[in-house]
C-alpha atoms as a PDB file:
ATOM      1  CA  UNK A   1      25.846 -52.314 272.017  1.00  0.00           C
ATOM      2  CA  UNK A   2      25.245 -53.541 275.728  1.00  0.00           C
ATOM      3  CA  UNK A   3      21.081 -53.157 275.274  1.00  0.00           C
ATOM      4  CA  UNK A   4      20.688 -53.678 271.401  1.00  0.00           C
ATOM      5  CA  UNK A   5      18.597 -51.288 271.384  1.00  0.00           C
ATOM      6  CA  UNK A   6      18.584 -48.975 268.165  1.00  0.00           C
ATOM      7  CA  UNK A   7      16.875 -45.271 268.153  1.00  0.00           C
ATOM      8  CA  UNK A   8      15.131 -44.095 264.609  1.00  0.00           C
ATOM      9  CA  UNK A   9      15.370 -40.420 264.058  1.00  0.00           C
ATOM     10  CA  UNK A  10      12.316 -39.118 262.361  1.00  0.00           C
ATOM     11  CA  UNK A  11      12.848 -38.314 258.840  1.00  0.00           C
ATOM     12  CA  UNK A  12      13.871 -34.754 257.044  1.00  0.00           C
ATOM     13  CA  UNK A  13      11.424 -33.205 255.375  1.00  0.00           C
ATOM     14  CA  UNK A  14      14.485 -30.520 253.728  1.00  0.00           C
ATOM     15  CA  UNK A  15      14.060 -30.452 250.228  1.00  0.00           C
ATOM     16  CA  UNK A  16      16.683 -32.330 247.976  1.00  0.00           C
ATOM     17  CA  UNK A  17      18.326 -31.065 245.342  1.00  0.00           C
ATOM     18  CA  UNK A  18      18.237 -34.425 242.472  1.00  0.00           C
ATOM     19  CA  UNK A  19      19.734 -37.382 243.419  1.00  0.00           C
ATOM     20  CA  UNK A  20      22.295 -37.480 240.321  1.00  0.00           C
ATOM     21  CA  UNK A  21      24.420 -35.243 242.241  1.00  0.00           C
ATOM     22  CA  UNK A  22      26.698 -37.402 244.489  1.00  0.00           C
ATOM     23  CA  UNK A  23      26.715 -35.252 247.780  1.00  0.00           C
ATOM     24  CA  UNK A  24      23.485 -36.711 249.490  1.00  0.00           C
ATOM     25  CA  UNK A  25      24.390 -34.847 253.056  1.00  0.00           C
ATOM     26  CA  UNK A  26      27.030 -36.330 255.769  1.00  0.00           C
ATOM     27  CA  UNK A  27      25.673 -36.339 259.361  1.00  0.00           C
ATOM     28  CA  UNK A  28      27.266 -36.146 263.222  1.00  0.00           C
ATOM     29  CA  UNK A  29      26.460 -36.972 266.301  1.00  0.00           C
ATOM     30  CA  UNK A  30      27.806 -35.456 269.607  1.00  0.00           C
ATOM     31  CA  UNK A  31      27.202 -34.572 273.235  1.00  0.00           C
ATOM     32  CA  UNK A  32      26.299 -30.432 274.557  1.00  0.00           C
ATOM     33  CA  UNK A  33      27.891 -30.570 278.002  1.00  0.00           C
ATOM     34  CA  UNK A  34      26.346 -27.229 278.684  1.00  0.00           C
ATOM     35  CA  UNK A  35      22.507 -28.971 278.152  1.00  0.00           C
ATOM     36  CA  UNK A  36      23.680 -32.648 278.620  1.00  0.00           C
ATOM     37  CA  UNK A  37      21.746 -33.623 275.662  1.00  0.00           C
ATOM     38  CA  UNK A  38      23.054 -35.176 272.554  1.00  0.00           C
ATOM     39  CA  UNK A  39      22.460 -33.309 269.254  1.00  0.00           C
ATOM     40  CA  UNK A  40      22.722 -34.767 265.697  1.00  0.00           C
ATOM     41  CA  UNK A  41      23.938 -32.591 262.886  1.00  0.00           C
ATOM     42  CA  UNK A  42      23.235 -33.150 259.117  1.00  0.00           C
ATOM     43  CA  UNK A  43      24.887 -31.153 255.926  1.00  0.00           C
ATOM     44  CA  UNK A  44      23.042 -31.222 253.025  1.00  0.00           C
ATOM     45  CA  UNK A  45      23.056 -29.438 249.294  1.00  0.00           C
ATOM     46  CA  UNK A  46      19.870 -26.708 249.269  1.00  0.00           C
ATOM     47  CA  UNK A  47      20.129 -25.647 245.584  1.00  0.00           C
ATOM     48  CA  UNK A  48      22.520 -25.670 242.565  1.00  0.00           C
ATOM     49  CA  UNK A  49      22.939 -22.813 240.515  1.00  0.00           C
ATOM     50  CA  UNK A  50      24.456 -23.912 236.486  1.00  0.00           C
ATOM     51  CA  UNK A  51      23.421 -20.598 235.078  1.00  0.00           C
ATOM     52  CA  UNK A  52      25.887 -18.001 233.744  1.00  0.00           C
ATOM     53  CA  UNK A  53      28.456 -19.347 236.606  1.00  0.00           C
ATOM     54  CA  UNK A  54      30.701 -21.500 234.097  1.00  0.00           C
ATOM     55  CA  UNK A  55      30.162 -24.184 235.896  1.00  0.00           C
ATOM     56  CA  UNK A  56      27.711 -25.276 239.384  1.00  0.00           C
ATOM     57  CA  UNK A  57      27.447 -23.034 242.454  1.00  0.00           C
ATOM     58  CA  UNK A  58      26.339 -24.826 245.509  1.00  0.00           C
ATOM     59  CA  UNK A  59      24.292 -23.931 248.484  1.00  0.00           C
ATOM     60  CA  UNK A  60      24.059 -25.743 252.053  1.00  0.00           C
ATOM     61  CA  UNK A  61      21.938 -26.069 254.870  1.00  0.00           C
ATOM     62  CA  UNK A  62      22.196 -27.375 258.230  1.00  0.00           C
ATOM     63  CA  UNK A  63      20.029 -28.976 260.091  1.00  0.00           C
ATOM     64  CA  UNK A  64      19.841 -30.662 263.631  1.00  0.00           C
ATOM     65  CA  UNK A  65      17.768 -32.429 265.745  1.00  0.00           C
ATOM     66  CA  UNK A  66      18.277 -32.797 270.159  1.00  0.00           C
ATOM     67  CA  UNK A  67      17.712 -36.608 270.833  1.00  0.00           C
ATOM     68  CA  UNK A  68      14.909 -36.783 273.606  1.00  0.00           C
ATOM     69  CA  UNK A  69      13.567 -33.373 273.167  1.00  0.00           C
ATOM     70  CA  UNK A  70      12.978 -32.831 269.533  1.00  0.00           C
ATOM     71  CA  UNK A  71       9.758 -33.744 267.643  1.00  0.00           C
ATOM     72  CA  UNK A  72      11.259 -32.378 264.212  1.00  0.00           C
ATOM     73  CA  UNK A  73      14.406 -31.329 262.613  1.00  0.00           C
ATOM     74  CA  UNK A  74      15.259 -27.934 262.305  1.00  0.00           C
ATOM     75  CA  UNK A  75      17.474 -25.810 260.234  1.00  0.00           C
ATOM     76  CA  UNK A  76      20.217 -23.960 262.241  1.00  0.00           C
ATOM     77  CA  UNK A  77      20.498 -20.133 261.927  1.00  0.00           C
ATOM     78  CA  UNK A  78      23.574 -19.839 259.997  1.00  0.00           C
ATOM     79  CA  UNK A  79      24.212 -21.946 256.974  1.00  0.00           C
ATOM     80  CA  UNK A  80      27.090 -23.899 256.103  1.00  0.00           C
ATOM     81  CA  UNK A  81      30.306 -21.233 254.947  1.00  0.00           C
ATOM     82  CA  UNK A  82      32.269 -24.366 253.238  1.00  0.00           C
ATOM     83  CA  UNK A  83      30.987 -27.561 251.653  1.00  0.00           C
ATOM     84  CA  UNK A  84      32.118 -30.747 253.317  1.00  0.00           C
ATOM     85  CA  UNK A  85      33.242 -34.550 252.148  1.00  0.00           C
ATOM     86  CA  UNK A  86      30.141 -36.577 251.495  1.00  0.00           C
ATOM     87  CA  UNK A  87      28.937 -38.934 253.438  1.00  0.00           C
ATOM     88  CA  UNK A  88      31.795 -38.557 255.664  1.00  0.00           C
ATOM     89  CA  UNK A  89      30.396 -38.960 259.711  1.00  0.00           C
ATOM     90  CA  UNK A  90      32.245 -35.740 261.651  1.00  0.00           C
ATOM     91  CA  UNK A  91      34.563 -36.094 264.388  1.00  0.00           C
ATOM     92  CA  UNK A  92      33.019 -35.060 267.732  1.00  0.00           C
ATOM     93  CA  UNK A  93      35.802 -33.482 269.726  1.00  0.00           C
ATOM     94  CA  UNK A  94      35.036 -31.319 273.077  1.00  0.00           C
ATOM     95  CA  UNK A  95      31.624 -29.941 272.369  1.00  0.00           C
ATOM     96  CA  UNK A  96      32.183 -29.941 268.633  1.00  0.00           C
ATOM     97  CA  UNK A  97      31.496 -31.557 265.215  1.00  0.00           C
ATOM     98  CA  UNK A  98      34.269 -31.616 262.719  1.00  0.00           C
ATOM     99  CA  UNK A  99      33.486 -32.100 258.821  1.00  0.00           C
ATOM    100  CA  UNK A 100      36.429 -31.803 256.253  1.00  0.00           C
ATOM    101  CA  UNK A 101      36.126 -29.098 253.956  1.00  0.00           C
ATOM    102  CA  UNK A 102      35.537 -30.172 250.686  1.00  0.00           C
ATOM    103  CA  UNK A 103      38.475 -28.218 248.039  1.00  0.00           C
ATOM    104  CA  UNK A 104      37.271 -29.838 244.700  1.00  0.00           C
ATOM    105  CA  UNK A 105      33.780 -28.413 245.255  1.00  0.00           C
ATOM    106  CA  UNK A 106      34.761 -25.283 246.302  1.00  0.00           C
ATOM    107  CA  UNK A 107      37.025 -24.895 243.222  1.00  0.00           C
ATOM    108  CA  UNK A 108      33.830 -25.766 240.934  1.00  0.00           C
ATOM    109  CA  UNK A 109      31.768 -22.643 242.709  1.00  0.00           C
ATOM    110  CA  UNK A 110      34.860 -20.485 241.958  1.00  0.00           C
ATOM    111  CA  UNK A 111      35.381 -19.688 245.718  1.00  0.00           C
ATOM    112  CA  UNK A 112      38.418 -19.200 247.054  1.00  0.00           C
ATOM    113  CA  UNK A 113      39.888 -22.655 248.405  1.00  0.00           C
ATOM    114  CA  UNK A 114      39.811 -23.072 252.363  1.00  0.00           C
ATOM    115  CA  UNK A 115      41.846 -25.996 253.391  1.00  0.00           C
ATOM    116  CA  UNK A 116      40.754 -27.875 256.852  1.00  0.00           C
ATOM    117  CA  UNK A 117      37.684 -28.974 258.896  1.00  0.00           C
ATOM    118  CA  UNK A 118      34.390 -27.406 259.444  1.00  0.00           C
ATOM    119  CA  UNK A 119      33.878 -26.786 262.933  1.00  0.00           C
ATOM    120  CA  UNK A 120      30.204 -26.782 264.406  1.00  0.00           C
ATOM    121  CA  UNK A 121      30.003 -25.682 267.937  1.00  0.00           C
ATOM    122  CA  UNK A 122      26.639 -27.883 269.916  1.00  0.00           C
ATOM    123  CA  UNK A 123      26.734 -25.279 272.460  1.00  0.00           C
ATOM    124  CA  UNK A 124      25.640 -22.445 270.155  1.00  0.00           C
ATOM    125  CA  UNK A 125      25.340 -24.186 266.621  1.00  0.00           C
ATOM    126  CA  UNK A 126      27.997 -21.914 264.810  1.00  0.00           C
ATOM    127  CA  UNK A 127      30.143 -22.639 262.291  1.00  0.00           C
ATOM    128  CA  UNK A 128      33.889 -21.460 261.963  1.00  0.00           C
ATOM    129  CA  UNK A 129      36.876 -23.538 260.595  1.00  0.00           C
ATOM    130  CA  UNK A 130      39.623 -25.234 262.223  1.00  0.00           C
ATOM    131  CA  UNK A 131      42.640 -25.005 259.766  1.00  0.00           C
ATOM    132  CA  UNK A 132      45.016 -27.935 259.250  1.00  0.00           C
ATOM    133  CA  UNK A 133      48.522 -29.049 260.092  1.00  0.00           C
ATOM    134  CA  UNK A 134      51.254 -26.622 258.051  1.00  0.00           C
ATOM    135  CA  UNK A 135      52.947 -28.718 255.108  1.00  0.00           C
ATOM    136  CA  UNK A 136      49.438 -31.258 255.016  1.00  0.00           C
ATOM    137  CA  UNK A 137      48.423 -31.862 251.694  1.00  0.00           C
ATOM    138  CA  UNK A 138      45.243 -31.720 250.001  1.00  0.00           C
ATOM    139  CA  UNK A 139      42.681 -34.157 252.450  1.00  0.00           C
ATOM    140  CA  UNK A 140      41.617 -36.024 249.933  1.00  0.00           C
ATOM    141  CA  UNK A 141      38.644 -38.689 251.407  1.00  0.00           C
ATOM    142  CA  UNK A 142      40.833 -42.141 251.108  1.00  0.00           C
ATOM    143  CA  UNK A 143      44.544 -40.057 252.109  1.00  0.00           C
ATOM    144  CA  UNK A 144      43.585 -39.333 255.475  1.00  0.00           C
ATOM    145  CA  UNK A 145      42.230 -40.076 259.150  1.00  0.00           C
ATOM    146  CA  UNK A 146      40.683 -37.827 261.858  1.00  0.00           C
ATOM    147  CA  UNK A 147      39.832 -39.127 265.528  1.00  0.00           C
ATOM    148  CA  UNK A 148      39.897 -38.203 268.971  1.00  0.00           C
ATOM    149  CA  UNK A 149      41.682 -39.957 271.479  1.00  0.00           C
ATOM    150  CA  UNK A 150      42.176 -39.630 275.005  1.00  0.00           C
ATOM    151  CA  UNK A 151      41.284 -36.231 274.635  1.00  0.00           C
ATOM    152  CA  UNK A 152      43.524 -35.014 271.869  1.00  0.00           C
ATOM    153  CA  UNK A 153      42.420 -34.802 268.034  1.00  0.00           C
ATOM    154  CA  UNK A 154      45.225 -36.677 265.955  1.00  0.00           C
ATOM    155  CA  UNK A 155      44.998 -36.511 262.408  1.00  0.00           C
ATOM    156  CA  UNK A 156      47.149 -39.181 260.033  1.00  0.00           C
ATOM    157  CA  UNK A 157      47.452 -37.709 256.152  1.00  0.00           C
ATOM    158  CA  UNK A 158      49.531 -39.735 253.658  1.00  0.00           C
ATOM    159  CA  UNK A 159      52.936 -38.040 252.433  1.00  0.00           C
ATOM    160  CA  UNK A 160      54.051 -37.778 248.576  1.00  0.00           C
ATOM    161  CA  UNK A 161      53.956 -40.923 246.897  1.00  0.00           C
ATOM    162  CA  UNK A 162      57.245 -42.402 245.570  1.00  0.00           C
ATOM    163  CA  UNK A 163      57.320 -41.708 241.426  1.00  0.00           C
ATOM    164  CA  UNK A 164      55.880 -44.829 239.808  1.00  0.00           C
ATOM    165  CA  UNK A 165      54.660 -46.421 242.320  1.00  0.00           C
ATOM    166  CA  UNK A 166      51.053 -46.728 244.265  1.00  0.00           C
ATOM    167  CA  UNK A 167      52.804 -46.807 247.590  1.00  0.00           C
ATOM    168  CA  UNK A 168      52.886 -43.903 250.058  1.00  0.00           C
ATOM    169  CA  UNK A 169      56.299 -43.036 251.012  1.00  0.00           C
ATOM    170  CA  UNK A 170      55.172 -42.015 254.804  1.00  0.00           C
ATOM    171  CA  UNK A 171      52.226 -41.193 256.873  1.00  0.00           C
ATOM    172  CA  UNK A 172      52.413 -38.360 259.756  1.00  0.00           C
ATOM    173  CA  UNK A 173      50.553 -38.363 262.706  1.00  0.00           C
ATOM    174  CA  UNK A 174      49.822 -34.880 263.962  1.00  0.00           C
ATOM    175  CA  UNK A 175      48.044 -33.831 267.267  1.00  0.00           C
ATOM    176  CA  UNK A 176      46.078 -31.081 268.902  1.00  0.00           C
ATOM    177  CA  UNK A 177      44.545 -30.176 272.268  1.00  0.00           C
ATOM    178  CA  UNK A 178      42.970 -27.328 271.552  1.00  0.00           C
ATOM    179  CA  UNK A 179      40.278 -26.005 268.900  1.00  0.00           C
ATOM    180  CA  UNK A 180      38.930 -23.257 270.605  1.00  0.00           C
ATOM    181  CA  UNK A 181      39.559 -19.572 270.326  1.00  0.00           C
ATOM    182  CA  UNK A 182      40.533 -17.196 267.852  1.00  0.00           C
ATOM    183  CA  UNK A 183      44.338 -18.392 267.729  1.00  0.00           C
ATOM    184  CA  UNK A 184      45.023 -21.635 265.097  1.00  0.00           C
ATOM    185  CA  UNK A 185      45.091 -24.733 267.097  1.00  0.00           C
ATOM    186  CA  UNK A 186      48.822 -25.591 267.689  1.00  0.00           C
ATOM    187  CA  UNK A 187      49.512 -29.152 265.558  1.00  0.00           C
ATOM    188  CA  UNK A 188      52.220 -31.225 266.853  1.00  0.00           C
ATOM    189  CA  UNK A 189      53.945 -34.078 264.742  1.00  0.00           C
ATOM    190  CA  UNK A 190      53.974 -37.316 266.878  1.00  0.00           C
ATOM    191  CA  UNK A 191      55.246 -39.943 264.297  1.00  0.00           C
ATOM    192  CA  UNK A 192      55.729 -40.135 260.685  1.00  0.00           C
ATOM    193  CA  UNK A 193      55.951 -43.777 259.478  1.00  0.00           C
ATOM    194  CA  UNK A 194      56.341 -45.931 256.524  1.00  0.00           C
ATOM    195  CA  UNK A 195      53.414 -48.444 255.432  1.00  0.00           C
ATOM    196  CA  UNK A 196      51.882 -49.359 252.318  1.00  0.00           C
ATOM    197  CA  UNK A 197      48.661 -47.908 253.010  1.00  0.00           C
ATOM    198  CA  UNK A 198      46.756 -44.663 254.906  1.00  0.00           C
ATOM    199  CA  UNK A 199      45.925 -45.869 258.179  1.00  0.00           C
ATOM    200  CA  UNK A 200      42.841 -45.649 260.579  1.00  0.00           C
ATOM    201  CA  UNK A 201      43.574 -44.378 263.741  1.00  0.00           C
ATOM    202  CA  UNK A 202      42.093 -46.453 266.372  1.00  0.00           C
ATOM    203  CA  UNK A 203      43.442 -45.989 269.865  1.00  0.00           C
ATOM    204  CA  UNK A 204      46.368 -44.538 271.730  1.00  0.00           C
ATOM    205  CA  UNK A 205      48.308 -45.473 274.663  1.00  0.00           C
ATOM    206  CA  UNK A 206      51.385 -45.348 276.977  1.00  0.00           C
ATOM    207  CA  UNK A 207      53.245 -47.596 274.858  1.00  0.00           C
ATOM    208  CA  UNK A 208      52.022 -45.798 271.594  1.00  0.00           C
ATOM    209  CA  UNK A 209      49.177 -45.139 268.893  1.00  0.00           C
ATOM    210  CA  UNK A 210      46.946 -48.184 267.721  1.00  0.00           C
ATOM    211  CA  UNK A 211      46.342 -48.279 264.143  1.00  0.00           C
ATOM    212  CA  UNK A 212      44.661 -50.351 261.494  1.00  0.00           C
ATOM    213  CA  UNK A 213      46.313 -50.739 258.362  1.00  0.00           C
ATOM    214  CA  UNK A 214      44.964 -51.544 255.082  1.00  0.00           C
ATOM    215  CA  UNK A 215      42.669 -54.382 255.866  1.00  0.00           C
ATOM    216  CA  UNK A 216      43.565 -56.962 258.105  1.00  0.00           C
ATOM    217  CA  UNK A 217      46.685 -55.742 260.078  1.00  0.00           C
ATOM    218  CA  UNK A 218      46.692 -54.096 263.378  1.00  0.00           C
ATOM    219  CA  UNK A 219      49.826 -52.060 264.252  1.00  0.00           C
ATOM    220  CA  UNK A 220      50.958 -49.507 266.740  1.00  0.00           C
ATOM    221  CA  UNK A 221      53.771 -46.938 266.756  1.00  0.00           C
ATOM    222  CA  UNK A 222      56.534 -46.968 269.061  1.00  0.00           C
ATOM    223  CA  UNK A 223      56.982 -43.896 271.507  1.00  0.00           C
ATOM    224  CA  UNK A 224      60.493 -44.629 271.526  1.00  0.00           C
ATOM    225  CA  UNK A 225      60.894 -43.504 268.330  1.00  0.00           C
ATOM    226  CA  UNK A 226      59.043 -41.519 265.754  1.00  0.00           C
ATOM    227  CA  UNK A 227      58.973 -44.197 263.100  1.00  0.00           C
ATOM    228  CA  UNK A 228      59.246 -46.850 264.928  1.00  0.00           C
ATOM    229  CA  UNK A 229      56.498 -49.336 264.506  1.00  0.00           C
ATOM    230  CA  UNK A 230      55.661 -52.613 265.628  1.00  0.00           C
ATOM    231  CA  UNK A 231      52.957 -55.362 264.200  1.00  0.00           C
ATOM    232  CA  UNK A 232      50.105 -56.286 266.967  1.00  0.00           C
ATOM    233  CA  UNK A 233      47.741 -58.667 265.256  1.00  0.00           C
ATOM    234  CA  UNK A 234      46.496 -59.614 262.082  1.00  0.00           C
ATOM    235  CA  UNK A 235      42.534 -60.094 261.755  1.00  0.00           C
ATOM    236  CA  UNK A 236      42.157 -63.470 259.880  1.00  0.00           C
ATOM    237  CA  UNK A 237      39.510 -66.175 260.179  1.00  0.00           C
ATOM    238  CA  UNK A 238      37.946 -63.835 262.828  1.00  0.00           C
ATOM    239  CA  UNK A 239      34.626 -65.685 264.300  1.00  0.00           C
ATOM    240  CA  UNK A 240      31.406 -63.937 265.912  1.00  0.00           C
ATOM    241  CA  UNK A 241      28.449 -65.014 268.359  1.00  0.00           C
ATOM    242  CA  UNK A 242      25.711 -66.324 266.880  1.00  0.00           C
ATOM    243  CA  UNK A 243      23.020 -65.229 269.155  1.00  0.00           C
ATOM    244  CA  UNK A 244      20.735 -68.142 268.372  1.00  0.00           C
ATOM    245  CA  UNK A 245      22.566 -71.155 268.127  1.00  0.00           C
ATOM    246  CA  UNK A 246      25.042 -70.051 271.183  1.00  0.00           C
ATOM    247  CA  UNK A 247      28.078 -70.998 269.586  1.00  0.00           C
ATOM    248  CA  UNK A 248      31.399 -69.179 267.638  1.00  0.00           C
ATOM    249  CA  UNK A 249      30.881 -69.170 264.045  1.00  0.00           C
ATOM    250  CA  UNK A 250      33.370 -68.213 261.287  1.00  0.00           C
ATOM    251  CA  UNK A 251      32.718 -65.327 258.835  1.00  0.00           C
ATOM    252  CA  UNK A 252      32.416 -67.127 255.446  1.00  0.00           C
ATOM    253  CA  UNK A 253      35.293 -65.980 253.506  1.00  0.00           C
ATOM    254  CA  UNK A 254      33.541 -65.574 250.028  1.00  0.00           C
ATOM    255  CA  UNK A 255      31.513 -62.824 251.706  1.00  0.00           C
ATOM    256  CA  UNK A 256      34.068 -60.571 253.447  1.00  0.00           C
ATOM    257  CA  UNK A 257      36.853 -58.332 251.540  1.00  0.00           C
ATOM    258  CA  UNK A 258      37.844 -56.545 254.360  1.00  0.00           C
ATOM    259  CA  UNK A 259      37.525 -55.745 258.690  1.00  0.00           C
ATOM    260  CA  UNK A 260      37.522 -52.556 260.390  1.00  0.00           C
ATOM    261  CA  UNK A 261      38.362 -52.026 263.701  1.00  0.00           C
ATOM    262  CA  UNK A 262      36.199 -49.535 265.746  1.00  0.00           C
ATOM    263  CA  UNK A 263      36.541 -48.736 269.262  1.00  0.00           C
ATOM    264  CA  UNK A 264      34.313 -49.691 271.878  1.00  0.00           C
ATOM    265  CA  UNK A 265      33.642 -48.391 275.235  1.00  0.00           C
ATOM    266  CA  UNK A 266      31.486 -50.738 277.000  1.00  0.00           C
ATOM    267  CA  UNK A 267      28.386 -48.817 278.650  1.00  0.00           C
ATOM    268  CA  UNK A 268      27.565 -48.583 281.918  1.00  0.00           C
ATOM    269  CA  UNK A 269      23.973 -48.962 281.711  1.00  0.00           C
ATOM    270  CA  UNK A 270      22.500 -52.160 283.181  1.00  0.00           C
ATOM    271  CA  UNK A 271      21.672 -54.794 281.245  1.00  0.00           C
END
C-alpha cells in the first residue's frame, strides 16, 4: 500500500479439471523465517473420478511458488490429504498456511470426515491438520472467522441458531498459541457473545477484541466480561482520496452494499 506497487505471479500451467465444478483452487501467502523468503501456496482439484464410486472422488495438488527466486510454479512433494473451502485465502500463522477442511466434499468421496484446518508448514512444505475447538460445529464458509492476532490464532464460529429464526443465538471466540507438535493445540474460550450476525475478526487489544459485524458496524468485546460488548463505530457515508483531483470524495451509495474492514500495518519501506 505505501509504494502502489503490485507484483504479477506468472501463471500455472497445472492442468484443470472443467470449470463447471465450483472449486477453482484457494491460494496463501506467507513468510519462511528459516529462508526469509515469502512463498505462495495454491490448492487445486487434479482429477475427478464419477465411475463406479456412487458419486465423485476428488484428487488435489499443491503447488507453490518462492517470490524473488522462482521462475515457475512447482508442485510440492506430498499432495493435499483433505480438500479445502474454495476460494478461501489461508491464514498464515508462525511459519504456516491454514486452509479449512472442506466436510461436504469429503462426505461426497466417501472418506471419513476430518473436521479442522489444513496445516502447510513453508519451512518443509508438509501437510498435517490442526483440529478444531471441542464442541465447534461444522465450519461452514459464511459461520465462521479465522485470523491471527498479536501472535495468537483466534477463531469466532457461530453457535445454534434460535428455532425459527435466522439469528445466531451466540458467537465464541476461541484462541490458541500453539500449532506445532504432535499434541492438539490447546483452544481457549475468550468470549462468547450475542449479535445478529458471524463476525470478522479484525484486531485485538488491551481493552479487548475488534470486530466487524455484519456490514457497517464496528464493535469490540469487553475484557471485563466474557459477553460484554461495546459499539465502536459505524462505517456510513465513508469518503476516499481521489488521487487525481486531491480532494475527499464520497462512495456513491447506489454502488456499495457493504465495507470490510482489513487491517493495515503501514510499511516501513521508503516512499
Amino acid at each position: 500500500p505505501a509504494t502502489h506497487q503490485a507484483l504479477s505471479l506468472p501463471q500455472s500451467y497445472s492442468t484443470l479439471i472443467p470449470t463447471h465444478y465450483p472449486f477453482l483452487g484457494a491460494f496463501g501467502l506467507g513468510h519462511n523465517p528459516r529462508s526469509n523468503t515469502y512463498k505462495v501456496a495454491r490448492i487445486y482439484y487434479h482429477s475427478v473420478d464419477t465411475r463406479g464410486t456412487g458419486g465423485c472422488r476428488f484428487t488435489f495438488r499443491a503447488e507453490v511458488f518462492i517470490i524473488g527466486r522462482d521462475q515457475h510454479w512447482r508442485q510440492t512433494t506430498t499432495p493435499p490429504p483433505y480438500p479445502i473451502i474454495a476460494r478461501r485465502t489461508a491464514t498464515f500463522f508462525k511459519g504456516s498456511l491454514l486452509w479449512t477442511i472442506d466436510v461436504s466434499i469429503m462426505r461426497v468421496g466417501g472418506d471419513v470426515a476430518v473436521r479442522g484446518f489444513l496445516r502447510f508448514n513453508l519451512t518443509d512444505e508438509s501437510f498435517s491438520v490442526t483440529p478444531a475447538p471441542p464442541g465447534c460445529p461444522d465450519l461452514g464458509y459464511s459461520t465462521f472467522n479465522l485470523a491471527e492476532m498479536c501472535g495468537e490464532l483466534y477463531l469466532a464460529h457461530e453457535g445454534p441458531k434460535e428455532e425459527g429464526s435466522f439469528r445466531c443465538r451466540s458467537v465464541s471466540i476461541w484462541a490458541c498459541n500453539d500449532v506445532d507438535g504432535s499434541n492438539p493445540p490447546r483452544w481457549v474460550r475468550r468470549h462468547v457473545i450475542n449479535v445478529p450476525h458471524c463476525i470478522h475478526l479484525i484486531a485485538t487489544s488491551k481493552e479487548g477484541i475488534l470486530f466487524q459485524d455484519g456490514s457497517y458496524n464496528i464493535m469490540c468485546s469487553d475484557r471485563q466480561s466474557i459477553e460484554g460488548v461495546r459499539h465502536v463505530a459505524t462505517m456510513h457515508d465513508l469518503t476516499y482520496h481521489h488521487p487525481d483531483s486531491n480532494t475527499y470524495v464520497n462512495y456513491p451509495k447506489e454502488i456499495v452494499y457493504s465495507y470490510d474492514l482489513i487491517p493495515y500495518v503501514p510499511s516501513m519501506l521508503p516512499v
